[in-house]
Structure formats: structure tokens, C-alpha cells
PDB file of N, CA and C in Angstrom:
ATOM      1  N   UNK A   1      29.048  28.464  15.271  1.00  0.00           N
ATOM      2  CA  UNK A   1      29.117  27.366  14.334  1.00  0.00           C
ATOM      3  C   UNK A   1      29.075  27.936  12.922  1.00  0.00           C
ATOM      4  N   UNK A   2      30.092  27.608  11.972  1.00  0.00           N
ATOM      5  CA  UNK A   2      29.842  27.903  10.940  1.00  0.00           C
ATOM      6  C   UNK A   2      29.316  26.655  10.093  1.00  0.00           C
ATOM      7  N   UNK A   3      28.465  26.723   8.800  1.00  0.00           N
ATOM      8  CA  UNK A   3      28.188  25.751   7.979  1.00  0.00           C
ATOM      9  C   UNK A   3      28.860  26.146   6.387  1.00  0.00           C
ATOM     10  N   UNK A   4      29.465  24.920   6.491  1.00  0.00           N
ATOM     11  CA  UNK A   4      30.156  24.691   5.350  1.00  0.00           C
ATOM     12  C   UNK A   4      29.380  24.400   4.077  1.00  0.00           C
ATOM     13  N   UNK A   5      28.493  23.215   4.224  1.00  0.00           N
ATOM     14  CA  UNK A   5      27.622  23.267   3.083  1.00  0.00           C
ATOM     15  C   UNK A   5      26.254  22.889   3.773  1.00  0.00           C
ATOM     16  N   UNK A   6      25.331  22.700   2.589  1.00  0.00           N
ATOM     17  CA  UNK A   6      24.025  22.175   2.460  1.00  0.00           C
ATOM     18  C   UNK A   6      23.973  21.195   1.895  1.00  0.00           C
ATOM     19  N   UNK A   7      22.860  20.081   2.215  1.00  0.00           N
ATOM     20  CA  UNK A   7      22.154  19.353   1.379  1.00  0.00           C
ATOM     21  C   UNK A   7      20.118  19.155   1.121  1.00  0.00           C
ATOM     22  N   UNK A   8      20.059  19.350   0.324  1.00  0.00           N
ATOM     23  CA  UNK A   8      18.143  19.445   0.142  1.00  0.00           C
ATOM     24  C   UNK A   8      18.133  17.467   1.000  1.00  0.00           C
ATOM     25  N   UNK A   9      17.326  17.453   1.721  1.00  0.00           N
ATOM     26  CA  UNK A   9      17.080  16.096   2.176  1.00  0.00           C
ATOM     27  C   UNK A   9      15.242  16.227   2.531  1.00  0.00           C
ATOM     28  N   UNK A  10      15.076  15.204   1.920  1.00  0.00           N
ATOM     29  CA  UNK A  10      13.323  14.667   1.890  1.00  0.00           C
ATOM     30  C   UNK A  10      13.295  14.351   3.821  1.00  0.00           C
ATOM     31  N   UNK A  11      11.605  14.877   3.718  1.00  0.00           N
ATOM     32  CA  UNK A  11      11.135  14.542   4.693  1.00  0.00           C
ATOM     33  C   UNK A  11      11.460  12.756   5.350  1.00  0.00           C
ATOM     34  N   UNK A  12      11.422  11.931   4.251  1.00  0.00           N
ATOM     35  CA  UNK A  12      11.184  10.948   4.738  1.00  0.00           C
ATOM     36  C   UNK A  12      12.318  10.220   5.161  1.00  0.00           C
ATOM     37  N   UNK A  13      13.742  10.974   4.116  1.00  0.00           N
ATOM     38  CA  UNK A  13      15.048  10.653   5.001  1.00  0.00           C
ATOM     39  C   UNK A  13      15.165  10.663   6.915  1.00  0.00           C
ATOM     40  N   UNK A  14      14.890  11.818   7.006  1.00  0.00           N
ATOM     41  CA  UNK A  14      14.421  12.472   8.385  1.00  0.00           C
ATOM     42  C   UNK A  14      13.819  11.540   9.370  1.00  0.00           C
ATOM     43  N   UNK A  15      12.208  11.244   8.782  1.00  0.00           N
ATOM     44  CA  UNK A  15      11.367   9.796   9.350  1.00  0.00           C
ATOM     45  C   UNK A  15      12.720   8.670   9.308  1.00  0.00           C
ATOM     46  N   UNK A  16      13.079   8.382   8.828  1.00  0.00           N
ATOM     47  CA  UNK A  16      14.403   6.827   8.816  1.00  0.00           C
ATOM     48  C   UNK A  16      15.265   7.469  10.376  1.00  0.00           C
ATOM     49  N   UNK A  17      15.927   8.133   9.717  1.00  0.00           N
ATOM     50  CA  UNK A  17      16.865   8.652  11.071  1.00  0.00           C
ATOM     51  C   UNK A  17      16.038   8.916  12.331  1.00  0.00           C
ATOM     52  N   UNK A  18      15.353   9.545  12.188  1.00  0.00           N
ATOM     53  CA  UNK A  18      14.234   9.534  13.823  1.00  0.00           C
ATOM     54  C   UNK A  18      13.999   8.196  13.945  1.00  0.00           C
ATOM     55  N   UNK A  19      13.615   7.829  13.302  1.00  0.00           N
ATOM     56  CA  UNK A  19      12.826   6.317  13.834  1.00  0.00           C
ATOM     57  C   UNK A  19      13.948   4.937  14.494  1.00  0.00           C
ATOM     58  N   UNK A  20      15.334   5.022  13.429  1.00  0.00           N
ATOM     59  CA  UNK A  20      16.355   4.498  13.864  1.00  0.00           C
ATOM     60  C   UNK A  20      16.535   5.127  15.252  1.00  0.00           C
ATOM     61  N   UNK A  21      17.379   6.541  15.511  1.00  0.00           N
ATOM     62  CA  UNK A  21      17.043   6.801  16.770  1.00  0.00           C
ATOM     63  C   UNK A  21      16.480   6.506  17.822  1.00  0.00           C
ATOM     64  N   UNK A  22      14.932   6.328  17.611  1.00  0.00           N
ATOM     65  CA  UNK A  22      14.118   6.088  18.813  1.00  0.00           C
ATOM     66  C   UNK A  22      14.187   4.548  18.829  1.00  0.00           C
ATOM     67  N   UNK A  23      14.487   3.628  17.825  1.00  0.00           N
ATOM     68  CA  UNK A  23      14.308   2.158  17.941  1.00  0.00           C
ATOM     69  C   UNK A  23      15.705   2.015  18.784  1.00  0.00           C
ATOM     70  N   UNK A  24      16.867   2.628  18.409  1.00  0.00           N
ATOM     71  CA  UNK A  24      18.176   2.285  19.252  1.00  0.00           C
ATOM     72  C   UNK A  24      18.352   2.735  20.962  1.00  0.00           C
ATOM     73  N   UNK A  25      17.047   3.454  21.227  1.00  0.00           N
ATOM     74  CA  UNK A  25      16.573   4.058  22.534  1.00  0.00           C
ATOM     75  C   UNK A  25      17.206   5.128  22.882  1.00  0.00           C
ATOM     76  N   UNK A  26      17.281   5.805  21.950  1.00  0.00           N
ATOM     77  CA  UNK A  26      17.694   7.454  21.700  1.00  0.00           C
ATOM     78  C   UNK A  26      16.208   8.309  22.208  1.00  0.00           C
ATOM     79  N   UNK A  27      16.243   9.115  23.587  1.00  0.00           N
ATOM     80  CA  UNK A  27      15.729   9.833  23.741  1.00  0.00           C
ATOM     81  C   UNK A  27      15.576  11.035  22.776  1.00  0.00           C
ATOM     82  N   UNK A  28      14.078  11.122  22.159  1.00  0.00           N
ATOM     83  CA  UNK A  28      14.215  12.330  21.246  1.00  0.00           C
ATOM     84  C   UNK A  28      13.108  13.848  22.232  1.00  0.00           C
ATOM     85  N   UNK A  29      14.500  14.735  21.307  1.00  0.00           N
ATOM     86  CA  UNK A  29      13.604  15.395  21.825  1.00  0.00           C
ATOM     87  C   UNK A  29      12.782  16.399  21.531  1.00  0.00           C
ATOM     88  N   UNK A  30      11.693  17.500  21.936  1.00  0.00           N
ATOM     89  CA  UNK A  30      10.293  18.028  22.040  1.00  0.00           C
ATOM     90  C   UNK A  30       9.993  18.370  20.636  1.00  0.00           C
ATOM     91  N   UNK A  31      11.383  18.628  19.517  1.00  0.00           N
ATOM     92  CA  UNK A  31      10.868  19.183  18.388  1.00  0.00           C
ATOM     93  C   UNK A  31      11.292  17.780  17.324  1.00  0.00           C
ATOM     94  N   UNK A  32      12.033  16.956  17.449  1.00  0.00           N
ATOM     95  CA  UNK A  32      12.546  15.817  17.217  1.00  0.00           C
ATOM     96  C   UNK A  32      11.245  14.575  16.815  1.00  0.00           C
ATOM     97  N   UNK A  33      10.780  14.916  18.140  1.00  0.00           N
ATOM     98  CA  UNK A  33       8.995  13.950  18.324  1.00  0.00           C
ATOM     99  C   UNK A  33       8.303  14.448  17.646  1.00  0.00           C
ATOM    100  N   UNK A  34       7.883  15.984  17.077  1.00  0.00           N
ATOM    101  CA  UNK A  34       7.627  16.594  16.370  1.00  0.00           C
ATOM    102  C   UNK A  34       7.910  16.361  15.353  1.00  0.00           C
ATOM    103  N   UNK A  35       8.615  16.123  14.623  1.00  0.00           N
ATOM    104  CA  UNK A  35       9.703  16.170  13.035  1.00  0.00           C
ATOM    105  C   UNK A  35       9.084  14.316  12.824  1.00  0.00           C
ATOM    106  N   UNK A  36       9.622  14.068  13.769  1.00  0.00           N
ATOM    107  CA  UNK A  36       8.449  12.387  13.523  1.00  0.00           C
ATOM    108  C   UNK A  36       7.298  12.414  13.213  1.00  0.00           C
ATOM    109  N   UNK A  37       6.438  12.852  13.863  1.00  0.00           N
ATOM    110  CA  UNK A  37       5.259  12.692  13.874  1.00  0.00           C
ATOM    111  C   UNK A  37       4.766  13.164  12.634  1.00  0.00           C
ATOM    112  N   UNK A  38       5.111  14.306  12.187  1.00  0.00           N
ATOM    113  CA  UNK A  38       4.833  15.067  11.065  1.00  0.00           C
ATOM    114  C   UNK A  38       5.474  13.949   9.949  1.00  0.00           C
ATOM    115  N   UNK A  39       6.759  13.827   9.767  1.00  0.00           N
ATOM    116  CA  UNK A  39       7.055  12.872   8.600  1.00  0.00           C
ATOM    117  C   UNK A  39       6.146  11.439   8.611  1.00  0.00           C
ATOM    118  N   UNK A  40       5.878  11.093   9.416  1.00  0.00           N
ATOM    119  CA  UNK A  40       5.130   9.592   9.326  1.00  0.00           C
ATOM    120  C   UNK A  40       3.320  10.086   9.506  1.00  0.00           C
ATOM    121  N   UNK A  41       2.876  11.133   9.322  1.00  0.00           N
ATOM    122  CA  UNK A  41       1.923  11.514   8.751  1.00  0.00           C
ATOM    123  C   UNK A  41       1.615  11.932   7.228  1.00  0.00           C
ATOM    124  N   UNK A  42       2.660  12.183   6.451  1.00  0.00           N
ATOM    125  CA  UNK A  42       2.721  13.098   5.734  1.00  0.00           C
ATOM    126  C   UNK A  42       3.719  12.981   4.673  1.00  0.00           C
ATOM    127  N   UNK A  43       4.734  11.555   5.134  1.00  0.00           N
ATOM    128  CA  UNK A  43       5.646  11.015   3.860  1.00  0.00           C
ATOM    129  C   UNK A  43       4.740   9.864   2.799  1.00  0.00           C
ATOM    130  N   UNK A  44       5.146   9.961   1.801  1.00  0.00           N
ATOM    131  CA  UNK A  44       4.097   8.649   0.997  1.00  0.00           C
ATOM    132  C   UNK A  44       5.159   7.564   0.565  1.00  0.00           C
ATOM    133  N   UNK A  45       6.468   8.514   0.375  1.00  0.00           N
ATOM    134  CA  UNK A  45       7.642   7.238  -0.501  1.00  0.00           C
ATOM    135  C   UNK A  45       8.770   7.299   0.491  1.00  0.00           C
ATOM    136  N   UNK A  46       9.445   6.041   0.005  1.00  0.00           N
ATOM    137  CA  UNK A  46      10.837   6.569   1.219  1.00  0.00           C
ATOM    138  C   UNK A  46      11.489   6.978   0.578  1.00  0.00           C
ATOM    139  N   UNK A  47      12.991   6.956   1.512  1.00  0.00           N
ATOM    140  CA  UNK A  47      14.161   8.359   0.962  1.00  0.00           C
ATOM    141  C   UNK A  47      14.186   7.671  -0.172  1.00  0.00           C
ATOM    142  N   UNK A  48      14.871   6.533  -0.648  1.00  0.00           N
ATOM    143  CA  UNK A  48      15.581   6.148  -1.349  1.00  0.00           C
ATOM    144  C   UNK A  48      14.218   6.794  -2.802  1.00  0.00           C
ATOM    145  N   UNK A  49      13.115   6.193  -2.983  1.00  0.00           N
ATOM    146  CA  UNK A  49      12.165   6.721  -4.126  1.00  0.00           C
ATOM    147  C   UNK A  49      12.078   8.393  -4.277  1.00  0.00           C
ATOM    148  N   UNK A  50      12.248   9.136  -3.450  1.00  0.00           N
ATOM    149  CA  UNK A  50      12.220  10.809  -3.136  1.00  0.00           C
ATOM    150  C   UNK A  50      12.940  10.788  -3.622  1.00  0.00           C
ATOM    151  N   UNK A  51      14.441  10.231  -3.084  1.00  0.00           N
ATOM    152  CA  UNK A  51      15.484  10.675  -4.151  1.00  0.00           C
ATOM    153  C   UNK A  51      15.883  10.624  -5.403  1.00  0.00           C
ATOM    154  N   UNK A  52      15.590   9.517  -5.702  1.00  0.00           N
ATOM    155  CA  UNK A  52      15.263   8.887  -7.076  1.00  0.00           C
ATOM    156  C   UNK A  52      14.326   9.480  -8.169  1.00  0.00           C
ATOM    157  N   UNK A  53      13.363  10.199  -7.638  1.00  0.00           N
ATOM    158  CA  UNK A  53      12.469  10.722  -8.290  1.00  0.00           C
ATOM    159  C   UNK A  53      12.938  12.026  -8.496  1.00  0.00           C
ATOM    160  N   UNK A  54      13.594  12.746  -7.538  1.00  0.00           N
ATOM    161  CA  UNK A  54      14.207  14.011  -7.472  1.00  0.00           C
ATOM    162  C   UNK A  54      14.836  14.326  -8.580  1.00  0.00           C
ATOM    163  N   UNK A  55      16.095  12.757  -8.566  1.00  0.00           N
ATOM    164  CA  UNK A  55      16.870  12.872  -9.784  1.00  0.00           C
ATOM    165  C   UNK A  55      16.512  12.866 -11.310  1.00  0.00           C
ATOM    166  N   UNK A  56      15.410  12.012 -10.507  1.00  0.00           N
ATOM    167  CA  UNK A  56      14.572  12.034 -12.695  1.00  0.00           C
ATOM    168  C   UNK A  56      13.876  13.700 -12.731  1.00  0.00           C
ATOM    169  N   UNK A  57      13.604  14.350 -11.850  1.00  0.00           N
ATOM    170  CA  UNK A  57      12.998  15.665 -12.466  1.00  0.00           C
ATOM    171  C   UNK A  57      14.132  16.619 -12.731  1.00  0.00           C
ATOM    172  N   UNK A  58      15.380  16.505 -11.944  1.00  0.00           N
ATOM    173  CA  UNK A  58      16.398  17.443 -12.505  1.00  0.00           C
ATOM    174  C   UNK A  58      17.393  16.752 -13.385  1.00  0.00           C
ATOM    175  N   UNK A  59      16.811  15.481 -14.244  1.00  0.00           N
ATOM    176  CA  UNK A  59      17.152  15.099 -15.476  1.00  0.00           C
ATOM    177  C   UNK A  59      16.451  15.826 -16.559  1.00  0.00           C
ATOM    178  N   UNK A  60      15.102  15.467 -16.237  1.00  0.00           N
ATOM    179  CA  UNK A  60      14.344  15.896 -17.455  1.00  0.00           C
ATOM    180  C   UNK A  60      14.558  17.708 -17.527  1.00  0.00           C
ATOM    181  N   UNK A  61      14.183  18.535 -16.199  1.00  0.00           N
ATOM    182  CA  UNK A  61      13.927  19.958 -15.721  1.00  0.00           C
ATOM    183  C   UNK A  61      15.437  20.417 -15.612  1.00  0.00           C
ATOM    184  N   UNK A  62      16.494  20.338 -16.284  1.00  0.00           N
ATOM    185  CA  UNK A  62      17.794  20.957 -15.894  1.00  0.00           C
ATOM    186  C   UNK A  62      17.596  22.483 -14.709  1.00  0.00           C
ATOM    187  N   UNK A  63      16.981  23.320 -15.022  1.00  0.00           N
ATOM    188  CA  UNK A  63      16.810  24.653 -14.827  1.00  0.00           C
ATOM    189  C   UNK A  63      16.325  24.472 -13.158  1.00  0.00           C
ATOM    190  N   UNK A  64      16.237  23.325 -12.748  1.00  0.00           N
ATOM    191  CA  UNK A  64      15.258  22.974 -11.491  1.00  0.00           C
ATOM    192  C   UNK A  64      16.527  23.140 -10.602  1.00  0.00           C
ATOM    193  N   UNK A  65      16.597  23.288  -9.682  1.00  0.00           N
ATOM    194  CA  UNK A  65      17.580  23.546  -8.356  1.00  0.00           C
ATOM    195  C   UNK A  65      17.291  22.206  -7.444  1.00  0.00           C
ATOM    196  N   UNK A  66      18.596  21.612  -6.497  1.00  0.00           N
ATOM    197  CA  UNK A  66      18.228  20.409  -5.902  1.00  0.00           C
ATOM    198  C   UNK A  66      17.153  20.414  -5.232  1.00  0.00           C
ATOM    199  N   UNK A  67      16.578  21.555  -4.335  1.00  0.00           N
ATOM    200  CA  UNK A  67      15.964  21.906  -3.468  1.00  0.00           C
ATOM    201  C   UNK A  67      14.578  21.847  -3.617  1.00  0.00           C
ATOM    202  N   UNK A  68      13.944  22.542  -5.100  1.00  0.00           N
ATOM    203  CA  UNK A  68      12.804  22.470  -5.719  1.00  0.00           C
ATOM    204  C   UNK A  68      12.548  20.703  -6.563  1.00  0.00           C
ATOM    205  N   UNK A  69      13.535  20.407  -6.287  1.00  0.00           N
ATOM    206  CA  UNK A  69      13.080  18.650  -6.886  1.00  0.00           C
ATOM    207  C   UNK A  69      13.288  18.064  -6.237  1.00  0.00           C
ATOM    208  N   UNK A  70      13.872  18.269  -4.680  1.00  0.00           N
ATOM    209  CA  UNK A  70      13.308  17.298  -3.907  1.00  0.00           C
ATOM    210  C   UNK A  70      12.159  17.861  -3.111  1.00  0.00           C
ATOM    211  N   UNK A  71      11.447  19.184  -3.113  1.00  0.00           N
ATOM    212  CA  UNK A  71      10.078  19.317  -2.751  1.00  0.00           C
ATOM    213  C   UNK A  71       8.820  18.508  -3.741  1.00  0.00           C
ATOM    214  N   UNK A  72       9.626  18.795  -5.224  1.00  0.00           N
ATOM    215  CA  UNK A  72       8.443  18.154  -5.774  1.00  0.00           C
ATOM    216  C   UNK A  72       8.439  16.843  -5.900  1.00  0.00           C
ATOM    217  N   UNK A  73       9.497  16.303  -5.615  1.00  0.00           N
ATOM    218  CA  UNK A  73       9.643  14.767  -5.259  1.00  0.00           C
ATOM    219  C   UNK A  73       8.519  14.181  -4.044  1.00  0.00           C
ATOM    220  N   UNK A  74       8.571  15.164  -3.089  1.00  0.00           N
ATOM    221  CA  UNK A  74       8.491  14.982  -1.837  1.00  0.00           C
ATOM    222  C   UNK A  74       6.401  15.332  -1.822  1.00  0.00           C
ATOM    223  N   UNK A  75       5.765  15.774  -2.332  1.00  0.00           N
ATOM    224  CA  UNK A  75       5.026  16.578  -2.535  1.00  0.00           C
ATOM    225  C   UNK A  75       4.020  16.445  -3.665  1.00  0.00           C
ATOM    226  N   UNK A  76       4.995  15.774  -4.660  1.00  0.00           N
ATOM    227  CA  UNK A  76       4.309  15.114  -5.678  1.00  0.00           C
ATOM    228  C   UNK A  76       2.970  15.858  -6.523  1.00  0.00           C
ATOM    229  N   UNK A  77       2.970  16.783  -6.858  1.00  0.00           N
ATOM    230  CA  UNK A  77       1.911  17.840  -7.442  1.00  0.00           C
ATOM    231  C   UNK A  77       1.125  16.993  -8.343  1.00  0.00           C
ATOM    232  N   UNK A  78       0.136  17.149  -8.314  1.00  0.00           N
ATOM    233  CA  UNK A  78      -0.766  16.622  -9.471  1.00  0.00           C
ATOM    234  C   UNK A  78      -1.644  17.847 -10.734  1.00  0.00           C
ATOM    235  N   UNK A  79      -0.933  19.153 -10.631  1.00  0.00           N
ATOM    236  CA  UNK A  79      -2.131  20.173 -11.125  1.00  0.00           C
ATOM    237  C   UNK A  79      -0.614  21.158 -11.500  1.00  0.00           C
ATOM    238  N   UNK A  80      -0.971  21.773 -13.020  1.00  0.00           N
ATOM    239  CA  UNK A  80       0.039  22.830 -12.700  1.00  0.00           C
ATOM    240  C   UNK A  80       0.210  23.824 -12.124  1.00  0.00           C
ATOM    241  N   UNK A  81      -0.742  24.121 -11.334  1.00  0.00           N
ATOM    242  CA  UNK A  81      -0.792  25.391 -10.523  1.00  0.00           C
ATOM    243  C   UNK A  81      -0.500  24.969  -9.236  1.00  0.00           C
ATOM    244  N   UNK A  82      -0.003  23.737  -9.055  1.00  0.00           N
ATOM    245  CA  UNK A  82       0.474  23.246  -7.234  1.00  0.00           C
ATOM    246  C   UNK A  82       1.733  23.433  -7.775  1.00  0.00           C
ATOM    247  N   UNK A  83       2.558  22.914  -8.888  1.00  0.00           N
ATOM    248  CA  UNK A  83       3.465  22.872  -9.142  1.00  0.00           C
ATOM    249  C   UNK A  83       4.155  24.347  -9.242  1.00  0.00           C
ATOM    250  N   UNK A  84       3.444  25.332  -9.796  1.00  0.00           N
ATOM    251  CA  UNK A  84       3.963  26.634  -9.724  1.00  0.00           C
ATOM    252  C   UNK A  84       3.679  27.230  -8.303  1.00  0.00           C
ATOM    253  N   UNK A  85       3.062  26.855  -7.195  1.00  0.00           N
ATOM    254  CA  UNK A  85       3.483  27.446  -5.184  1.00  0.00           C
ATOM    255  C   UNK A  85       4.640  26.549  -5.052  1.00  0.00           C
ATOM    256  N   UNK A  86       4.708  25.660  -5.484  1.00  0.00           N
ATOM    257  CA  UNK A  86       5.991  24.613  -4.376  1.00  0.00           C
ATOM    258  C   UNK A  86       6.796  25.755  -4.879  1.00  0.00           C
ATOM    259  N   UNK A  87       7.010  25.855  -6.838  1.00  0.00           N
ATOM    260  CA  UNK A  87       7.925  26.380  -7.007  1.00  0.00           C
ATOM    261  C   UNK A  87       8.383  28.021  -6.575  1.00  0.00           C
ATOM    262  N   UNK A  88       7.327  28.752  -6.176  1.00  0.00           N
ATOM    263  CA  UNK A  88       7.313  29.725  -5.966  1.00  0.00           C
ATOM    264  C   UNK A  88       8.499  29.868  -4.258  1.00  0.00           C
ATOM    265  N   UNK A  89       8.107  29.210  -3.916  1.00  0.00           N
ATOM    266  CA  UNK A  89       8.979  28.710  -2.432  1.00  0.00           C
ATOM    267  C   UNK A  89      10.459  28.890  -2.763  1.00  0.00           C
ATOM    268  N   UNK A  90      10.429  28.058  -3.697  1.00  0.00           N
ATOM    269  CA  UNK A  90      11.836  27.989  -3.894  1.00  0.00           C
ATOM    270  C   UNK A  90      12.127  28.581  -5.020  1.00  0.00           C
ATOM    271  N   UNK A  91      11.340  30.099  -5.693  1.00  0.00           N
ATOM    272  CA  UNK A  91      12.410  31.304  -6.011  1.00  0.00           C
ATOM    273  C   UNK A  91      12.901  30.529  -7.701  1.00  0.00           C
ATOM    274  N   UNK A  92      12.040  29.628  -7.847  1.00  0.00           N
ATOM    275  CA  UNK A  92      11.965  29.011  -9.470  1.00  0.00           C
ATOM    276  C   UNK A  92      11.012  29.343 -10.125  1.00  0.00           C
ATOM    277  N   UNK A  93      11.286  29.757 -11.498  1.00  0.00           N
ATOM    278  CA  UNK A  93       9.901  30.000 -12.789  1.00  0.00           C
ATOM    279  C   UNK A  93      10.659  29.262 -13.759  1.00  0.00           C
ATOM    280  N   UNK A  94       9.288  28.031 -14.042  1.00  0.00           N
ATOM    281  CA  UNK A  94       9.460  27.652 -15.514  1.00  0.00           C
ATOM    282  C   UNK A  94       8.705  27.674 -16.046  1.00  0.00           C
ATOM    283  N   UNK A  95       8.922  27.842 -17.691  1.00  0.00           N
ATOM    284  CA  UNK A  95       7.885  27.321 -18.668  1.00  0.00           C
ATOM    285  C   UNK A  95       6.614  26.548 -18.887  1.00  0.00           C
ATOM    286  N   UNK A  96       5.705  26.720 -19.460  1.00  0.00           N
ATOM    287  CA  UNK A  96       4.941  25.540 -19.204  1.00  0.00           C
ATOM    288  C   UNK A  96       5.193  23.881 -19.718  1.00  0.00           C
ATOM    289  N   UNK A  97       5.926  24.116 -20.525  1.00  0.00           N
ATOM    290  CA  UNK A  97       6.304  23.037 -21.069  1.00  0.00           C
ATOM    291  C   UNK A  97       6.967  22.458 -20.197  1.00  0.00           C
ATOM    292  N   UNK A  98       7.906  22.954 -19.557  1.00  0.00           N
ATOM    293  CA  UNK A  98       8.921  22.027 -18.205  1.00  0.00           C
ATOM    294  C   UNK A  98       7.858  21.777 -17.205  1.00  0.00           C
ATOM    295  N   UNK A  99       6.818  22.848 -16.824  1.00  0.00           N
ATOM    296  CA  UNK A  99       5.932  22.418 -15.740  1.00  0.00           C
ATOM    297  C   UNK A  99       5.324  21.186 -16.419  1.00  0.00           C
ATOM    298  N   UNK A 100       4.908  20.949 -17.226  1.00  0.00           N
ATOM    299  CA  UNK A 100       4.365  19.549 -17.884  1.00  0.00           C
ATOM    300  C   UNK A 100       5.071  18.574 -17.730  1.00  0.00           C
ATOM    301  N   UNK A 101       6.469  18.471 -18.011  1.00  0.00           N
ATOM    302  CA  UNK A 101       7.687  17.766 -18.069  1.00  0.00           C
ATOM    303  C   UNK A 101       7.616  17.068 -16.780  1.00  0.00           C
ATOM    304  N   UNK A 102       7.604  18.037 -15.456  1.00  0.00           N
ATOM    305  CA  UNK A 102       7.520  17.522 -14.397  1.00  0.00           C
ATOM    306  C   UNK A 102       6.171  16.814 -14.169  1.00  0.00           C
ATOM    307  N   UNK A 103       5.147  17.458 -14.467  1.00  0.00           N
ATOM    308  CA  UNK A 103       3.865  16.306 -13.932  1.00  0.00           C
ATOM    309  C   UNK A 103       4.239  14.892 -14.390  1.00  0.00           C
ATOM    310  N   UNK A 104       4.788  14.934 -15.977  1.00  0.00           N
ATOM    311  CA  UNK A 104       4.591  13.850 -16.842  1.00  0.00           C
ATOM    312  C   UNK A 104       5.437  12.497 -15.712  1.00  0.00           C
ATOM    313  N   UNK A 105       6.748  13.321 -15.519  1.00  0.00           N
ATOM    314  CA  UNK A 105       7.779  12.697 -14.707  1.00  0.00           C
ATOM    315  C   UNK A 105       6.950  12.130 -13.662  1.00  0.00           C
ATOM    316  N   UNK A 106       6.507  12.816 -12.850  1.00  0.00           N
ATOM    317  CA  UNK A 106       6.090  12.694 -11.610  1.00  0.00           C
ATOM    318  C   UNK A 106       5.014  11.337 -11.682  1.00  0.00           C
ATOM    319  N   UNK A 107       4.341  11.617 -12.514  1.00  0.00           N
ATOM    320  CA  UNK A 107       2.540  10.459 -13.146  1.00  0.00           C
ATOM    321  C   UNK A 107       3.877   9.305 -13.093  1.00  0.00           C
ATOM    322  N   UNK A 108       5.221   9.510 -13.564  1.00  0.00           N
ATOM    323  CA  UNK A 108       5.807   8.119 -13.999  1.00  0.00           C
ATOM    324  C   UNK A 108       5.519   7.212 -14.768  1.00  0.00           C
TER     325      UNK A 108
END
């Protein structure tokens, strides 16, 4: 299989599609039930707000990659030093001023 592209997609997109799945009586399976369980423990907003929020941090944060704003979408940091591990994940350094930018965003 080759892959053509990517897309960054929030946990809670994931929770929608599993859950549609299992409501349409789609057997899921062992890691599937897994990927559920974990998103509906552990999502706070749905896709549509993740995404939305995503987009306001790589409005304000240009320098941010899709990937690192929809973790911090997803993840929602409250401290700048959570905000600099998510980002560390994803192979981003910013300023402090943009790390602010994003809390500010994020507080909404």
C-alpha cells in the first residue's frame, strides 16, 4: 500500500466514526474498541470545536504545523511548559511570545 497523503485528525473525530460504526452494528475490532474507549475517556470537545480551535492557533501561531495544532487543540495546555512537551513531539520550537499566543488562544 502506498500513502498518498496525510491528514492531522483529533482524537475526537475518531470517537464520532467509532461510535457511528458501532451504532450502525459494525463489529469493531480489538484495537478499534480500544481507540474508543480511550477517545471517550479522554476527548473534552468534539471534532468540529478541535478543529476550529486548531484553526485559530495556526491563525494566530503561523510557524505551528497542522499536526502540533491539532494536538494542542486536542490537549488544550494550560502552563507553558505543557505547551513546550506537546510541542517537543512534534519537532516545533517557538518563542515565548507565540507560546503565550497559544495559551491566550486556547483560555479563548
Amino acid at each position: 500500500m502506498k500513502v498518498i497523503s496525510t491528514t492531522p485528525t483529533s482524537v475526537s473525530r475518531i470517537k464520532e466514526v467509532l461510535e457511528k460504526r458501532a451504532e450502525d452494528g459494525e463489529e469493531l475490532g480489538y484495537e478499534q474498541q480500544n481507540a474508543l474507549e480511550h477517545a471517550i475517556e479522554f476527548t473534552e470537545l468534539n471534532a468540529k470545536k478541535t478543529t476550529s480551535l486548531a484553526s485559530k492557533l495556526k491563525k494566530e501561531v503561523s510557524s505551528l504545523t497542522d499536526e502540533a495544532a491539532m494536538k494542542l487543540a486536542e490537549i488544550q495546555p494550560s502552563a507553558p511548559e505543557l505547551v513546550k512537551s506537546i510541542l517537543l513531539y512534534s519537532k516545533v520550537e517557538l518563542p515565548e511570545e507565540e507560546i503565550e499566543k497559544v495559551l491566550i488562544t486556547i483560555k479563548g
